[in-house]
N, C-alpha and C. Protein backbone atom coordinates (compact mmCIF):
# COMPACT_ATOMS: atom_id res chain seq x y z
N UNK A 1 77.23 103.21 90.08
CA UNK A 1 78.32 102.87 90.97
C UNK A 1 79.08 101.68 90.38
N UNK A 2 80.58 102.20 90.32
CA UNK A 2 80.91 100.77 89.95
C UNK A 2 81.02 99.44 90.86
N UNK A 3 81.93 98.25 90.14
CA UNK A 3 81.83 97.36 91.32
C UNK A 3 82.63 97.35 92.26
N UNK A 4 83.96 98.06 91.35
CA UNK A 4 85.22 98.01 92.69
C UNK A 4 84.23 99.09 93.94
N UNK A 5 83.78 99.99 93.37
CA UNK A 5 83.22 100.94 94.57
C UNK A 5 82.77 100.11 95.71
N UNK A 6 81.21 99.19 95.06
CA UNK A 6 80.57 98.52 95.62
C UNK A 6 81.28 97.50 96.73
N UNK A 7 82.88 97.27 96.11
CA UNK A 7 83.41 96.20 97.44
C UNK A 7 83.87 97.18 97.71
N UNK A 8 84.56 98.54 97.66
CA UNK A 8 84.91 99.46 98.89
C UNK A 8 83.86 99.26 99.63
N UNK A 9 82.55 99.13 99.60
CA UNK A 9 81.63 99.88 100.35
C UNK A 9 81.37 98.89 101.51
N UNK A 10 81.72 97.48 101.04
CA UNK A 10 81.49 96.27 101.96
C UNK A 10 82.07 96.63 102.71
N UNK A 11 83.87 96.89 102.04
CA UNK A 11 84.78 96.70 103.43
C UNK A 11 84.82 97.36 104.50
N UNK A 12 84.60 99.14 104.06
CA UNK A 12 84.03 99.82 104.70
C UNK A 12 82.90 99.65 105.86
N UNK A 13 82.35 99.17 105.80
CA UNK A 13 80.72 98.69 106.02
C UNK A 13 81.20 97.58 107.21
N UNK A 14 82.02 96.72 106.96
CA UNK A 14 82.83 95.34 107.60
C UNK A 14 83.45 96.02 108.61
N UNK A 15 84.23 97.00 108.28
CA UNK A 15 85.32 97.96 109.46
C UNK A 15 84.42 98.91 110.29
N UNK A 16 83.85 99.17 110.01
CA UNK A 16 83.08 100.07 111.02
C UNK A 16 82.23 99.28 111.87
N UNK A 17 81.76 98.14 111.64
CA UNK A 17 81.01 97.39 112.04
C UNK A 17 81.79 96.64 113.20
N UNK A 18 83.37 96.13 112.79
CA UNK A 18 83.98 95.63 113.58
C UNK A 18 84.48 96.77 114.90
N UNK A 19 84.78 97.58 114.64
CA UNK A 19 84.96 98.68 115.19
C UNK A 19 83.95 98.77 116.38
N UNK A 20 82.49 99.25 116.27
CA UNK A 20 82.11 99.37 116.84
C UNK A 20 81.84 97.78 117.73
N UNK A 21 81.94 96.96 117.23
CA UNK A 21 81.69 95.58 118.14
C UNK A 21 83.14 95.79 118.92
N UNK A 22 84.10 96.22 119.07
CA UNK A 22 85.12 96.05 119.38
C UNK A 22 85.61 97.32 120.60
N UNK A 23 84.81 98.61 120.31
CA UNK A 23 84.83 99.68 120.53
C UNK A 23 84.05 99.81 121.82
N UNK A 24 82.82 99.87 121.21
CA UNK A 24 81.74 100.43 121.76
C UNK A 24 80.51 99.30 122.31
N UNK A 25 80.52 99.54 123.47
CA UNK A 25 79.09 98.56 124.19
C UNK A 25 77.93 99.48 123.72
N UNK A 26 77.39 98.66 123.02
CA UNK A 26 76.09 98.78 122.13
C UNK A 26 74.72 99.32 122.96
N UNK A 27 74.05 100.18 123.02
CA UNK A 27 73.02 100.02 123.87
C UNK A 27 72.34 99.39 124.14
N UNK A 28 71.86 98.83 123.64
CA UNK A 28 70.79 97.74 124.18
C UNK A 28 71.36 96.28 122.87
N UNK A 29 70.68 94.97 123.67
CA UNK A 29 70.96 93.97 122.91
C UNK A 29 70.00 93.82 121.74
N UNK A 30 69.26 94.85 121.05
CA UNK A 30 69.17 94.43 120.03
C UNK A 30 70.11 94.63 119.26
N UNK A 31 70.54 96.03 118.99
CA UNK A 31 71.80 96.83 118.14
C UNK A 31 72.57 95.97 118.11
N UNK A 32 72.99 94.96 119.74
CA UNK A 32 74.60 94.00 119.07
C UNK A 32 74.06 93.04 118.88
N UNK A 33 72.43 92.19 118.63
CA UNK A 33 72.23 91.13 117.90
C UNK A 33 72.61 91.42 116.20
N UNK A 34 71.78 92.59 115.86
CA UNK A 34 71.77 93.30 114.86
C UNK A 34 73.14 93.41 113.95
N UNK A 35 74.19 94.05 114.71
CA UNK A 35 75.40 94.15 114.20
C UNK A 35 76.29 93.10 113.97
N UNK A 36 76.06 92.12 114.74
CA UNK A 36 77.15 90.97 114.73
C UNK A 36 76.54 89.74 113.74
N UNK A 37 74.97 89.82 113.30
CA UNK A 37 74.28 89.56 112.18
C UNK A 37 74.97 89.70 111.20
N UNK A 38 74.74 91.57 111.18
CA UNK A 38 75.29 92.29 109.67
C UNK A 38 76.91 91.62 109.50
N UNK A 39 77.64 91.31 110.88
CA UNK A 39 78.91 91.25 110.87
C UNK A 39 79.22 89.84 110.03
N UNK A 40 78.38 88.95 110.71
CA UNK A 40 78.59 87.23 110.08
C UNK A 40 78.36 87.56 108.29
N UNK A 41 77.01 87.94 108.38
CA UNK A 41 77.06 88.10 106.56
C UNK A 41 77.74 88.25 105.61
N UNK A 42 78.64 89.62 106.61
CA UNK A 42 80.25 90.61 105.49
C UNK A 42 81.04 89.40 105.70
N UNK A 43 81.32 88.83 106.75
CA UNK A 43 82.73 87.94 106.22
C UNK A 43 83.04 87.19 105.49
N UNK A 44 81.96 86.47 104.79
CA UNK A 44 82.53 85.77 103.78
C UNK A 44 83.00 86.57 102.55
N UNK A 45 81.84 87.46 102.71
CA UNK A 45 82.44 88.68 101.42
C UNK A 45 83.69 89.20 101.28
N UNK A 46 84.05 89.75 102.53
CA UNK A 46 84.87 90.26 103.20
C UNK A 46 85.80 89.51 102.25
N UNK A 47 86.30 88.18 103.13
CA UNK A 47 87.31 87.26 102.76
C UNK A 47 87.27 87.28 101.11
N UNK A 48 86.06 87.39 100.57
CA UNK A 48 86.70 86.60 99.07
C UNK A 48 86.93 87.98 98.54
N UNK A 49 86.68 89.37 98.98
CA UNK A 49 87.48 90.64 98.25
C UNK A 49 88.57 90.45 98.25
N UNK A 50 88.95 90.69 99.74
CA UNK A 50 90.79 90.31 99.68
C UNK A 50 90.97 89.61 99.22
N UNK A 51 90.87 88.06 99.06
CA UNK A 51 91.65 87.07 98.61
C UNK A 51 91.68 87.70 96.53
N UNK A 52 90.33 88.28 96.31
CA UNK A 52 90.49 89.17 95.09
C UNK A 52 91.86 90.02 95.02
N UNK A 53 91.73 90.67 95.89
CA UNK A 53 93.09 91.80 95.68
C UNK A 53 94.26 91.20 95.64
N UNK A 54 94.17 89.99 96.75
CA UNK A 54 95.80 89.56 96.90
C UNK A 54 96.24 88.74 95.45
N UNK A 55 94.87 88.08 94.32
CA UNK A 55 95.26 87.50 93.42
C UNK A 55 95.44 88.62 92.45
N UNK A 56 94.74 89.52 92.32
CA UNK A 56 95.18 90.77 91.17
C UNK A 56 96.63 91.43 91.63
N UNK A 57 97.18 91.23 92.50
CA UNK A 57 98.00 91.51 93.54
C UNK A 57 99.32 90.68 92.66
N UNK A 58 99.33 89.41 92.50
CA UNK A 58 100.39 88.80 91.98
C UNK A 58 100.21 88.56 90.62
């Protein structure tokens, strides 16, 4: 897999995640301890992909 894949897969991963925190009441409170976990982790990632794109960008 390459790496650009590998940050598709974050962002991916980041959006669905937000999605469902945003979407959908979780069944029980572990799932939205769980998710909003996974959620804190992606954002920093998150942030420094884009800020990647927006500099390959200019």
């Amino acid at each position: 897999m390459t790496v650009q894949k590998k940050l598709d897969n974050i962002l991916d991963r980041y959006s669905i995640i937000n999605k469902k925190l945003s979407e959908e009441s979780p069944k029980n409170s572990e799932e939205l301890i769980n998710l909003n976990k996974e959620f804190a982790k992606l954002q920093p990632l998150v942030a420094m992909i884009n800020e990647q794109k927006k500099l390959n960008k200019e």
